[in-house]
Protein backbone atom coordinates (compact mmCIF):
# COMPACT_ATOMS: atom_id res chain seq x y z
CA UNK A 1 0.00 0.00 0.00
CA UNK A 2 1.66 3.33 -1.13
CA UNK A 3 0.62 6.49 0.05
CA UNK A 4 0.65 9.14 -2.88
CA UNK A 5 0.22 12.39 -0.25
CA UNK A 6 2.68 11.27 1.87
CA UNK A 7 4.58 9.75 -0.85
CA UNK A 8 5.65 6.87 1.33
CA UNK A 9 4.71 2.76 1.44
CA UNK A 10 2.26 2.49 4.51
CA UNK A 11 1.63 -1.02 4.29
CA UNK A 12 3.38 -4.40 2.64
CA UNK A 13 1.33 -7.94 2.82
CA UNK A 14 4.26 -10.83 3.15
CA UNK A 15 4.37 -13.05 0.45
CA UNK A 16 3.58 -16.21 2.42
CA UNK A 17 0.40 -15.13 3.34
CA UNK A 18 -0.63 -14.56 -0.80
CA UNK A 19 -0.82 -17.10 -3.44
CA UNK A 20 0.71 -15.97 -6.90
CA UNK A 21 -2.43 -13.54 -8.26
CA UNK A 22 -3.08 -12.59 -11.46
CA UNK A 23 -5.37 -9.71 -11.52
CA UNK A 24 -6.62 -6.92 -8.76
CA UNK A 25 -9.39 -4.12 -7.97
CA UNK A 26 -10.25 -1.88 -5.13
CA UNK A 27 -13.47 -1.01 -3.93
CA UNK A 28 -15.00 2.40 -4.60
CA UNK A 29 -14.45 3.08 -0.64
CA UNK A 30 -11.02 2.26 -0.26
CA UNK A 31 -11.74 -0.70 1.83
CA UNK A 32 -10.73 -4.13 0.16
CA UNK A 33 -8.56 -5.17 -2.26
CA UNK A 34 -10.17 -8.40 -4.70
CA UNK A 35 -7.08 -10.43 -5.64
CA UNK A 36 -7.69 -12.58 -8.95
CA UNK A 37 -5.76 -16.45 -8.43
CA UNK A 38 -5.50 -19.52 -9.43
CA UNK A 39 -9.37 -20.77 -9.35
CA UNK A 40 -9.95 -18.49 -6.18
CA UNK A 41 -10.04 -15.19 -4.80
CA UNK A 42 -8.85 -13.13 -1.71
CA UNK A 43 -10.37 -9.96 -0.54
CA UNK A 44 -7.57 -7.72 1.60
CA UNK A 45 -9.26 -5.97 3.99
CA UNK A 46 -7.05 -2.29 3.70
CA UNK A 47 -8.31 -0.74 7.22
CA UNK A 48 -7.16 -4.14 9.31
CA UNK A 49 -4.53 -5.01 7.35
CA UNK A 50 -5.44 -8.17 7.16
CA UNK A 51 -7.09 -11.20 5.21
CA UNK A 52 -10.87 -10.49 4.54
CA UNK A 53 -12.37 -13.36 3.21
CA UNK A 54 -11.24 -16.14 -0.05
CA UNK A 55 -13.31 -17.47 -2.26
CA UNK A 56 -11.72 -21.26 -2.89
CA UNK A 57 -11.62 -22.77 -6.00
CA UNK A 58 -14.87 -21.00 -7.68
CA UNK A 59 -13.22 -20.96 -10.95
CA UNK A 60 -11.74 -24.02 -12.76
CA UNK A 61 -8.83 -21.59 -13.93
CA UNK A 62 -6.98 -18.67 -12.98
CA UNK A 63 -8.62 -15.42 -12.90
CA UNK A 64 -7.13 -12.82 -15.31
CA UNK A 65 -9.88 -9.77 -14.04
CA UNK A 66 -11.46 -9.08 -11.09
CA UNK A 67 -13.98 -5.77 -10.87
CA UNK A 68 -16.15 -4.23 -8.62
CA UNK A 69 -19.55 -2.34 -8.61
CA UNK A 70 -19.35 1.18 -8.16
CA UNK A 71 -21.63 0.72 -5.00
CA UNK A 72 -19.31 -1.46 -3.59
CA UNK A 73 -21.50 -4.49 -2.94
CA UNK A 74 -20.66 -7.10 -5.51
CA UNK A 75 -17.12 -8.40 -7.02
CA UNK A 76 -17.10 -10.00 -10.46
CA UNK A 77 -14.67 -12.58 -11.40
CA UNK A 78 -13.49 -13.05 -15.23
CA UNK A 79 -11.48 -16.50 -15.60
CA UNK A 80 -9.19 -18.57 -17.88
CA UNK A 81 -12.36 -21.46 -18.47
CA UNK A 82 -14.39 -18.47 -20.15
CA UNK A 83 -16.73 -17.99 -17.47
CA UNK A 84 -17.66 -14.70 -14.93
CA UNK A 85 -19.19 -15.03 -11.62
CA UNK A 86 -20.67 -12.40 -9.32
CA UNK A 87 -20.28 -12.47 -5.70
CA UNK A 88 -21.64 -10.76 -2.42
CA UNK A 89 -19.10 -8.93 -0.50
CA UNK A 90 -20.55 -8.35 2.87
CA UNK A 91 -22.64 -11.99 2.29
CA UNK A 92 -19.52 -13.79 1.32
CA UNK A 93 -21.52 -15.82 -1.13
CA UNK A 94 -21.88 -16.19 -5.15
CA UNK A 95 -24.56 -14.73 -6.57
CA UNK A 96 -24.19 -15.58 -10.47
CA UNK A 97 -22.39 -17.69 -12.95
CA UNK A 98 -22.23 -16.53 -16.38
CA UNK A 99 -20.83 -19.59 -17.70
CA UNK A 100 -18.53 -20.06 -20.83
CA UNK A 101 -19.47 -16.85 -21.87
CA UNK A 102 -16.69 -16.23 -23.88
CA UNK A 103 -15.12 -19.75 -25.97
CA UNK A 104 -11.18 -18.02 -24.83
CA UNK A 105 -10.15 -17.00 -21.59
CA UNK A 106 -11.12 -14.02 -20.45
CA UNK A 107 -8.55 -11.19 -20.65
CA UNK A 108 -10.35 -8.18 -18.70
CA UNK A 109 -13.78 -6.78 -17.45
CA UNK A 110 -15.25 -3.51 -16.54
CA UNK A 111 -18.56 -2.13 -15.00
CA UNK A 112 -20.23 1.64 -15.82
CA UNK A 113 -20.31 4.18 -13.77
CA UNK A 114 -23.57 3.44 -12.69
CA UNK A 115 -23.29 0.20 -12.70
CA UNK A 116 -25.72 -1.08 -14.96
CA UNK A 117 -23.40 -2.49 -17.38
CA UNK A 118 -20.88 -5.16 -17.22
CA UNK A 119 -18.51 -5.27 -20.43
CA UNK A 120 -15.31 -8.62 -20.91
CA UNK A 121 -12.93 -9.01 -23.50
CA UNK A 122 -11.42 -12.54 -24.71
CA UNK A 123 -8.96 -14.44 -26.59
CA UNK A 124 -11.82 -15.35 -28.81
CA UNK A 125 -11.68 -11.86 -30.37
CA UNK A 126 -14.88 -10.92 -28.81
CA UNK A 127 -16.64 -8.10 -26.43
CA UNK A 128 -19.55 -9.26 -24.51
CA UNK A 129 -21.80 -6.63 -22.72
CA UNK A 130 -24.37 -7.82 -19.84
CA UNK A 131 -26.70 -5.87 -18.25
CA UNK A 132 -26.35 -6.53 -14.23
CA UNK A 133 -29.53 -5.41 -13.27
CA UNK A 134 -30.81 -8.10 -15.22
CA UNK A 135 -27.87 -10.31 -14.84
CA UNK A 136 -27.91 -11.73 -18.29
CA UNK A 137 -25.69 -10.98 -21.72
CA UNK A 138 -27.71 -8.35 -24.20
CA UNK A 139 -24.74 -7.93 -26.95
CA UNK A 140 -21.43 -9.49 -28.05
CA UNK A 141 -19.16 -7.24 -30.77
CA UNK A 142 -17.27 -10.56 -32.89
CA UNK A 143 -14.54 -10.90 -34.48
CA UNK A 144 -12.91 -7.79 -33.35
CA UNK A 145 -9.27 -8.79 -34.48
CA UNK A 146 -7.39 -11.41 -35.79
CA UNK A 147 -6.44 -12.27 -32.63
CA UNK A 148 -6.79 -11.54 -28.63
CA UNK A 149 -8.88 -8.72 -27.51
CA UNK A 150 -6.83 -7.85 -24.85
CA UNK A 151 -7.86 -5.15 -23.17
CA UNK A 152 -11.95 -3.07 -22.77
CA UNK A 153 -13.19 -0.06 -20.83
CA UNK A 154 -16.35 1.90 -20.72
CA UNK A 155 -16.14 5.57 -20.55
CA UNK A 156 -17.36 7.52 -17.73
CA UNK A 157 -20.51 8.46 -19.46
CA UNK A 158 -21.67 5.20 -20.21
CA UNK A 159 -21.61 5.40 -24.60
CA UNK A 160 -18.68 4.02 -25.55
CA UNK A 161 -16.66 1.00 -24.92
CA UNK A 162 -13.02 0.88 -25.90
CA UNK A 163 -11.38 -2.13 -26.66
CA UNK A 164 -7.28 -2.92 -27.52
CA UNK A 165 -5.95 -5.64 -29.41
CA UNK A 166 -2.91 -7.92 -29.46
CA UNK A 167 -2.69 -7.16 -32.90
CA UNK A 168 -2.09 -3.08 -31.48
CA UNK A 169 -5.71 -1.84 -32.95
CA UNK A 170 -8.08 0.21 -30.97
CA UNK A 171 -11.57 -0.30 -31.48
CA UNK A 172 -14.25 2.52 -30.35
CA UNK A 173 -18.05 0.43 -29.70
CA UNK A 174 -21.03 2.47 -28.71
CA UNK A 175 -22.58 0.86 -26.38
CA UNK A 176 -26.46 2.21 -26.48
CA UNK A 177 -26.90 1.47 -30.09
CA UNK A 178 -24.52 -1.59 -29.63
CA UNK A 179 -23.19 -0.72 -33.09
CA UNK A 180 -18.98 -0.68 -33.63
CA UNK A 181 -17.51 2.82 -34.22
CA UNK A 182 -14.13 4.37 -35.24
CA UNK A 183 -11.12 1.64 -35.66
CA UNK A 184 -7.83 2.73 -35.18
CA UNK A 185 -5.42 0.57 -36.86
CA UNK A 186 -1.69 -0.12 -35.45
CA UNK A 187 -1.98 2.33 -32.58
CA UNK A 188 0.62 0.55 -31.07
CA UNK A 189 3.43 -1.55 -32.89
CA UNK A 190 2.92 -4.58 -30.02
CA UNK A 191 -0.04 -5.47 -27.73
CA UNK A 192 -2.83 -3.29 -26.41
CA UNK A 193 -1.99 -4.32 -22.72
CA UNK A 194 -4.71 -2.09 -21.18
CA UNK A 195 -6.38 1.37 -21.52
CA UNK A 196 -8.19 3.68 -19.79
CA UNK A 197 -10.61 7.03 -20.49
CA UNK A 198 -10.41 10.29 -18.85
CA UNK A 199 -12.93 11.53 -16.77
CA UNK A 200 -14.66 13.69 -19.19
CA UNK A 201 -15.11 11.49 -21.63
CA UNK A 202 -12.71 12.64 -24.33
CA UNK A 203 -9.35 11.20 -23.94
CA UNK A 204 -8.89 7.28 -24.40
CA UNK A 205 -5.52 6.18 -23.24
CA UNK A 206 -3.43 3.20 -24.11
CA UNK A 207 -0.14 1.38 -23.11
CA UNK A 208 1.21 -1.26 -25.18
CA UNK A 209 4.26 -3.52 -24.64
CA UNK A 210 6.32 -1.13 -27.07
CA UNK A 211 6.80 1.34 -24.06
CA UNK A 212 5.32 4.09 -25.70
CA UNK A 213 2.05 5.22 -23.45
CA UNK A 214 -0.45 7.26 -25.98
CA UNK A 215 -3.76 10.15 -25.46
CA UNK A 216 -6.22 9.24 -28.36
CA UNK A 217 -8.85 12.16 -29.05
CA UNK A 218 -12.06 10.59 -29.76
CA UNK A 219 -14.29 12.65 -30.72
CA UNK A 220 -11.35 14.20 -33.48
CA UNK A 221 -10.39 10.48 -33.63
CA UNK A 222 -6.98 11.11 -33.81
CA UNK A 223 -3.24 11.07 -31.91
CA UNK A 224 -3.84 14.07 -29.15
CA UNK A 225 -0.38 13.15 -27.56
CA UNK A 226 2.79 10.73 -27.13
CA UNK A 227 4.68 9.58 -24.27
CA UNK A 228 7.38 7.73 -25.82
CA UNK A 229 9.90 4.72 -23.60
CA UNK A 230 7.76 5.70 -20.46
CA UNK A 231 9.74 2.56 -19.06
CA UNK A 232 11.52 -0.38 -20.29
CA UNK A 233 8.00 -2.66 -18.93
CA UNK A 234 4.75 -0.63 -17.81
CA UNK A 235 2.48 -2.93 -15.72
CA UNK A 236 -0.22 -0.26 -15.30
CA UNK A 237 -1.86 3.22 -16.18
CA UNK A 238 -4.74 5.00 -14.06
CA UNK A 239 -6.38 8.59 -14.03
CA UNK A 240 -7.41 10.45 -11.30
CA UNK A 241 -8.93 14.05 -11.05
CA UNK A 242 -9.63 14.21 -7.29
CA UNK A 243 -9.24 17.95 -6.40
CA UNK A 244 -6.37 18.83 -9.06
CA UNK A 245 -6.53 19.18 -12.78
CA UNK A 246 -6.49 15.15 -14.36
CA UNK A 247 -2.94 13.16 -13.88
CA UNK A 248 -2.11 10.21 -14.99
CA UNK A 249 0.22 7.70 -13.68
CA UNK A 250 2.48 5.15 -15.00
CA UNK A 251 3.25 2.43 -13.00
CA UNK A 252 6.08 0.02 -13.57
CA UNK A 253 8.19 -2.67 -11.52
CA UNK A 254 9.32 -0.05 -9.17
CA UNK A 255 8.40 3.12 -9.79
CA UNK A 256 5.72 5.53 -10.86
CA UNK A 257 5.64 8.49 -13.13
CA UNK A 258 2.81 11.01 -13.24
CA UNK A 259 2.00 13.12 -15.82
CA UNK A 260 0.14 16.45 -16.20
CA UNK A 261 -2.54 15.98 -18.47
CA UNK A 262 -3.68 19.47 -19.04
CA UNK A 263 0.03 20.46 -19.72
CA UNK A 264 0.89 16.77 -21.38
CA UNK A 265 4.42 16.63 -19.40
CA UNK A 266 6.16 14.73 -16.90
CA UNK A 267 5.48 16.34 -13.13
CA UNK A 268 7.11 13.84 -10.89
CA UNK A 269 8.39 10.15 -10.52
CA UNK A 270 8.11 8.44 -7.00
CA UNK A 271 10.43 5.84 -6.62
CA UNK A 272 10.49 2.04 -5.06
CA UNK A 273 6.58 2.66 -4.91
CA UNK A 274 4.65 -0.14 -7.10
CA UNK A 275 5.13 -3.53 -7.19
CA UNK A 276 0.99 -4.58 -8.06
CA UNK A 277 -0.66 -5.06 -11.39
CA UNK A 278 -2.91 -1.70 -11.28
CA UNK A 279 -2.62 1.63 -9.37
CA UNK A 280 -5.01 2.65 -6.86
CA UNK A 281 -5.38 6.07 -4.99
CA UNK A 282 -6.86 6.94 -1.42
């Protein structure tokens, strides 16, 4: 746990008491962390500092995303067999199987801001889209690529769903109409590892195993901005806004950069401060 403010670790969990994991979320208040294993879960309780709950062998292969609902409540579970489950926090208990969903394993899920919507992304080349009020699947987007769709996110506002390829494409999907938009071909020379949008909606941004991290305008559809050889391997990318102008950081074995991006520069680089999958902020 790494304290941005203070700029300072406040917390390390020893290795013993963790399997390997393989993919990780935070809940909206801070509270738990949802580790992604092999066939099972573990939910880090932040305040404690200690083991919350695991979910054993609910999956019948390792879990490559793990999400949560922006009210906190559920945690949804996207594994290598194809399949997503939903689960009660507070009730410790599944709620849902979604099961083979997707014929590849599944590479990463997100939920809308309001929650309503559930997107995953697949080695089969596909985007599914559920609606979790509902609880069932009301769109898939085929054949997206060649190969892997390796990366999907739903923008703030809830009408577009971007989606990154191992082939480095970028594919834009509107999500009310459940139509495909703008493709944006070779935006990186190597995988789409993961992407995110800005707050207001106009910025998509993408990191790719070629070390270059890139802004994408999209309503001009175009290149807005380049970071180029962030760092030799980037492991994640977030954006926050909370009480400053947007930053976003760059997080790699063992360090993070942030960058302005109002200003689309390099502010500051904190040191010996990220050794996790994603980034999270307090």
């Amino acid at each position: 746990m790494y304290d941005l403010q203070a700029k300072k670790m406040v917390h390390q969990f020893d290795d013993q008491d963790l399997d390997t994991f393989y993919s990780i979320a935070l809940t909206p208040d801070d509270r738990y962390v949802i580790l992604g294993q092999r066939k099972s879960l573990t939910i880090l309780d932040l305040r404690n500092k200690q083991i919350y709950h695991k979910f054993e062998k609910v999956h019948k292969g390792s879990v490559y995303s793990v999400a949560t609902t922006p009210d906190g409540r559920f945690i949804i579970s996207g594994a290598e067999d194809g399949s997503i489950k939903i689960f009660e926090l507070e009730a410790k208990e599944e709620v849902h199987h979604f099961e083979k969903i997707h014929a590849g394993e599944i590479c990463q899920l997100d939920v809308s801001a309001d929650g309503k919507y559930l997107v995953s992304c697949s080695k089969d080349r596909s985007v599914a889209v559920f609606d979790l009020v509902k609880r069932e699947r009301i769109s898939s987007f085929e054949n997206l690529d060649k190969e892997t769709v390796k990366s999907v996110v739903i923008s703030p506002d809830g009408k577009y769903i971007v989606a990154g390829t191992s082939e480095g494409n970028m594919k834009v999907l509107w999500l009310e109409t459940r139509q495909k938009g703008i493709a944006i071909e070779q935006a990186h020379k190597e995988m789409v590892q993961s992407l995110v949008v800005t707050p207001d909606n106009k910025f998509a941004i993408t990191y790719s195993d070629d070390r270059n991290v890139k802004i994408w305008d999209i309503q001009e559809q175009k290149l807005a901005h380049i970071f180029k050889s962030v760092f030799e391997e980037i492991i994640g990318i977030t954006v926050t806004s909370k009480g400053r102008s947007p930053q976003l950081l760059v997080c790699s074995e063992k360090s993070i950069k942030i960058f302005d991006l109002k200003e689309m520069k390099e502010v500051e680089e904190l040191k010996d401060s990220c050794k996790l999958f994603e980034i999270f902020l307090e």
